[in-house]
C-alpha atoms as a PDB file:
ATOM      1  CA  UNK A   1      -6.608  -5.549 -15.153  1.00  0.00           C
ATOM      2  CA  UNK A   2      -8.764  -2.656 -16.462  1.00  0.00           C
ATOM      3  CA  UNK A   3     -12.025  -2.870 -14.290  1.00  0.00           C
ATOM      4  CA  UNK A   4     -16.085  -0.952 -14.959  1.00  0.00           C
ATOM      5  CA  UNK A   5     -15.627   1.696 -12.984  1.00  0.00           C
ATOM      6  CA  UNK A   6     -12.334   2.896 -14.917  1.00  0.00           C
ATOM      7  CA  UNK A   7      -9.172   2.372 -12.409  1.00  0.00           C
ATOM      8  CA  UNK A   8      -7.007  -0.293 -12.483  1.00  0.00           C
ATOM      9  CA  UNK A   9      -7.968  -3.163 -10.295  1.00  0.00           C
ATOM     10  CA  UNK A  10      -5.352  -5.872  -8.794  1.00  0.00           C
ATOM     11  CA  UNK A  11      -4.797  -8.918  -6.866  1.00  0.00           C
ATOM     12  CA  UNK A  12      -3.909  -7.465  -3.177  1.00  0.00           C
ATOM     13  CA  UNK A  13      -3.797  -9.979  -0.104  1.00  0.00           C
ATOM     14  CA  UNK A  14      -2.249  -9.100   2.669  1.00  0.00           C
ATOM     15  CA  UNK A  15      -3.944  -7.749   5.686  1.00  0.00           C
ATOM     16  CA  UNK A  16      -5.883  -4.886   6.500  1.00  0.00           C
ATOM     17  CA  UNK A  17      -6.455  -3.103   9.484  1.00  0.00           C
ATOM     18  CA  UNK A  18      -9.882  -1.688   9.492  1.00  0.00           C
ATOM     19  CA  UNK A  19     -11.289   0.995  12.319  1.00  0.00           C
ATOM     20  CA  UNK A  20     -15.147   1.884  12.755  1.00  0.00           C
ATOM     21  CA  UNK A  21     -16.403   3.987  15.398  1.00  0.00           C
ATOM     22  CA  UNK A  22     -13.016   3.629  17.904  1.00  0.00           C
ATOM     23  CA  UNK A  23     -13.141  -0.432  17.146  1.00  0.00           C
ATOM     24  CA  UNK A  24     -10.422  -2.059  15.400  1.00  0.00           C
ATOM     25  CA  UNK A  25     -10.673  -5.752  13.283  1.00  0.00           C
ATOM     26  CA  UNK A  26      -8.456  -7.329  11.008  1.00  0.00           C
ATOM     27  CA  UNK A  27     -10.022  -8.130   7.681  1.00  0.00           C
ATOM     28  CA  UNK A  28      -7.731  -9.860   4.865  1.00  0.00           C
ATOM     29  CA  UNK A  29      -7.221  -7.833   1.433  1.00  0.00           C
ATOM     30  CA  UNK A  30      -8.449  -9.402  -1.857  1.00  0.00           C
ATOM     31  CA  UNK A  31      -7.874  -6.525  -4.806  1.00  0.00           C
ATOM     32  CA  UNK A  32      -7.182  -2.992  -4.883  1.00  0.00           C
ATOM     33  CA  UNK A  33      -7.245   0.084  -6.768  1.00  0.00           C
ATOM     34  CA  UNK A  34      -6.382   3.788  -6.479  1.00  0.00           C
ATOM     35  CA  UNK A  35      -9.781   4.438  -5.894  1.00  0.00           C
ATOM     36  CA  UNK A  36     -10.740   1.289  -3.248  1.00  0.00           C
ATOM     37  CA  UNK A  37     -10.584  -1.899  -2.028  1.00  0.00           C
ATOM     38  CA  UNK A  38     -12.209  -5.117  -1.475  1.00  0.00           C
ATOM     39  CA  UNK A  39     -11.892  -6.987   1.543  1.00  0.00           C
ATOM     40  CA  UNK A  40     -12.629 -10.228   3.470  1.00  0.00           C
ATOM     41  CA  UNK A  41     -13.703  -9.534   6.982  1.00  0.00           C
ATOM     42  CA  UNK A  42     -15.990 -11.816   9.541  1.00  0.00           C
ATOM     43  CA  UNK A  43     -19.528 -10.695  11.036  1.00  0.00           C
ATOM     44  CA  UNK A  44     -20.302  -8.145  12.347  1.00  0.00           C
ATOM     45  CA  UNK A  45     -19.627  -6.310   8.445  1.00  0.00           C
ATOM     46  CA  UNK A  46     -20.039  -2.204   8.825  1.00  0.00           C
ATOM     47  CA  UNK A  47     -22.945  -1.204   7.426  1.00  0.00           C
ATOM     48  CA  UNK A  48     -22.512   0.642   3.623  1.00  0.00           C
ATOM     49  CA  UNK A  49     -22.083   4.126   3.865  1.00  0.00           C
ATOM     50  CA  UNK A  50     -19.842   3.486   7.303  1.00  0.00           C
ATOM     51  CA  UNK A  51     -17.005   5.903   7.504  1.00  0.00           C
ATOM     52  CA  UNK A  52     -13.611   3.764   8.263  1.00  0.00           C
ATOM     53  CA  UNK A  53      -9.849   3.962   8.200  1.00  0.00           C
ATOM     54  CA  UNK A  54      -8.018   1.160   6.949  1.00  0.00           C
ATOM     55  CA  UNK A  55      -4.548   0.617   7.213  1.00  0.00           C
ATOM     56  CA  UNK A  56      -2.284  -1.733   5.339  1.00  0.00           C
ATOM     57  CA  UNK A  57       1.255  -1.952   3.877  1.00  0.00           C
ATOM     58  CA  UNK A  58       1.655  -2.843   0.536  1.00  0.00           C
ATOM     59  CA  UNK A  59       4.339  -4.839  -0.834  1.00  0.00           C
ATOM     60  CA  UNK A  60       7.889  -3.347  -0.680  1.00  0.00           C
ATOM     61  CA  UNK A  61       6.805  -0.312   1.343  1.00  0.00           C
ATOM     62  CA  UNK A  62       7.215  -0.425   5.075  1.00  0.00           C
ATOM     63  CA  UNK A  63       5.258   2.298   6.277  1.00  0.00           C
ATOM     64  CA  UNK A  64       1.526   1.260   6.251  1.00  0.00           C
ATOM     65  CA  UNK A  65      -0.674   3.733   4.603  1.00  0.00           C
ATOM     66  CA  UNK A  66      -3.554   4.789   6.580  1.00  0.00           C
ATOM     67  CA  UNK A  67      -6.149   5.663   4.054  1.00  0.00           C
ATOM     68  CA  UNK A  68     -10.217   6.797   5.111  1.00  0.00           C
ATOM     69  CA  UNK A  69     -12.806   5.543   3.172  1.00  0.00           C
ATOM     70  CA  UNK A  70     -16.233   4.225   3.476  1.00  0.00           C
ATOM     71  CA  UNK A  71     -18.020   1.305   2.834  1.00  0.00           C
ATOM     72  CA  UNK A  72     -19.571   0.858  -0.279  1.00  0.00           C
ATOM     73  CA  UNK A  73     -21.225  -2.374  -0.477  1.00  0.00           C
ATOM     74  CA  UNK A  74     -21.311  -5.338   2.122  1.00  0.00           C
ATOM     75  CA  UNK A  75     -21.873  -9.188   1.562  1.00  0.00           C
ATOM     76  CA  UNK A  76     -22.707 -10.778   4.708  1.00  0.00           C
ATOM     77  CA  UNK A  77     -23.078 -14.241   2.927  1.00  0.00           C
ATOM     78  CA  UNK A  78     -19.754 -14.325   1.872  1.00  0.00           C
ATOM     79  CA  UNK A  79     -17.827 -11.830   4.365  1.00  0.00           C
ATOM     80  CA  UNK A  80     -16.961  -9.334   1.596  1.00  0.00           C
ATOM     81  CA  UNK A  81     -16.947  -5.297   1.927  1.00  0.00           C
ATOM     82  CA  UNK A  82     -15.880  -2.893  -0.744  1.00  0.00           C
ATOM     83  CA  UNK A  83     -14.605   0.332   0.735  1.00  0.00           C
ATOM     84  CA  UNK A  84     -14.223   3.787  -1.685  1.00  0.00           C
ATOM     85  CA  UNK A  85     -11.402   5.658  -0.397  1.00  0.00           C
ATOM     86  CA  UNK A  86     -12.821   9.302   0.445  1.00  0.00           C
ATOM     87  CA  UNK A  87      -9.942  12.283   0.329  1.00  0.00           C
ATOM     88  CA  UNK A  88      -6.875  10.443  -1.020  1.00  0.00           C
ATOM     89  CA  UNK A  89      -3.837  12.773  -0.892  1.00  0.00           C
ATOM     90  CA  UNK A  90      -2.367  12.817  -4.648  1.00  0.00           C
ATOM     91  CA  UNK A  91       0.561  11.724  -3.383  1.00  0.00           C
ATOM     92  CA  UNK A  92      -0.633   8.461  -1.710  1.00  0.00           C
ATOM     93  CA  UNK A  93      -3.364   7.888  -5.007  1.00  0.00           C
ATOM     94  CA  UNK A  94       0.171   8.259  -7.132  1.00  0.00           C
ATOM     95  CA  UNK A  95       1.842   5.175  -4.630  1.00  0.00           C
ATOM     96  CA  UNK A  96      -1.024   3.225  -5.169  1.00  0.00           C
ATOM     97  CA  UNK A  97      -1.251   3.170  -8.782  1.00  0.00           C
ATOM     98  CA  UNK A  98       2.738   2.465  -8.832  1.00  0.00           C
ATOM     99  CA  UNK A  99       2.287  -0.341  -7.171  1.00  0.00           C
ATOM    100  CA  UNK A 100      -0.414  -1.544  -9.663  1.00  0.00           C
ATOM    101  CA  UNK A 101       1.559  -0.425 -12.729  1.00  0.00           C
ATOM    102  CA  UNK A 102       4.258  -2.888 -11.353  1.00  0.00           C
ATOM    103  CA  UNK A 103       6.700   0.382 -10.637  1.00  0.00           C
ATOM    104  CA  UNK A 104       7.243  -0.791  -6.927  1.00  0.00           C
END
């Protein structure tokens, strides 16, 4: 699925291991693409422009990547975040957008 802001968007649930400031929480993935992701989390929600880590496996693969981003836009009401991944290796951008091709 071809999404507005030009990368290919997908389905991902599984979980997600998201760290903020030293603290750890798990938060639940909803969709993904090789530029970010969308997750379900509950409250306290890290603030937008929070720098994080998350960390999450995706299907087939059995190391977890550990990928930094930061939050982009919160939903309290709902207990969304978006996170935009921030200094992707190629390599791991490449994995990611295998795995939404449907090459994993």
């Amino acid at each position: 699925m071809q999404e507005r802001r030009g990368r290919s968007r997908a389905s991902f649930e599984g979980w997600v291991e998201i760290t903020t400031r030293g603290r750890r929480k798990l938060a639940s993935g909803r969709d993904l693409s090789a530029g970010g992701m969308s997750v379900s989390m509950t409250s306290p929600l890290p603030p937008t422009r929070t720098p994080v880590t998350s960390e999450f496996a995706l299907p087939g693969i059995s190391l977890p990547l550990a990928l930094e981003a930061v939050v982009a836009w919160s939903d309290p009401q709902r207990g969304l975040v978006g996170l935009c991944f921030d200094g992707v290796d190629t390599g791991l951008i490449e994995l990611i957008e295998g795995y939404l091709e449907g090459r994993l």
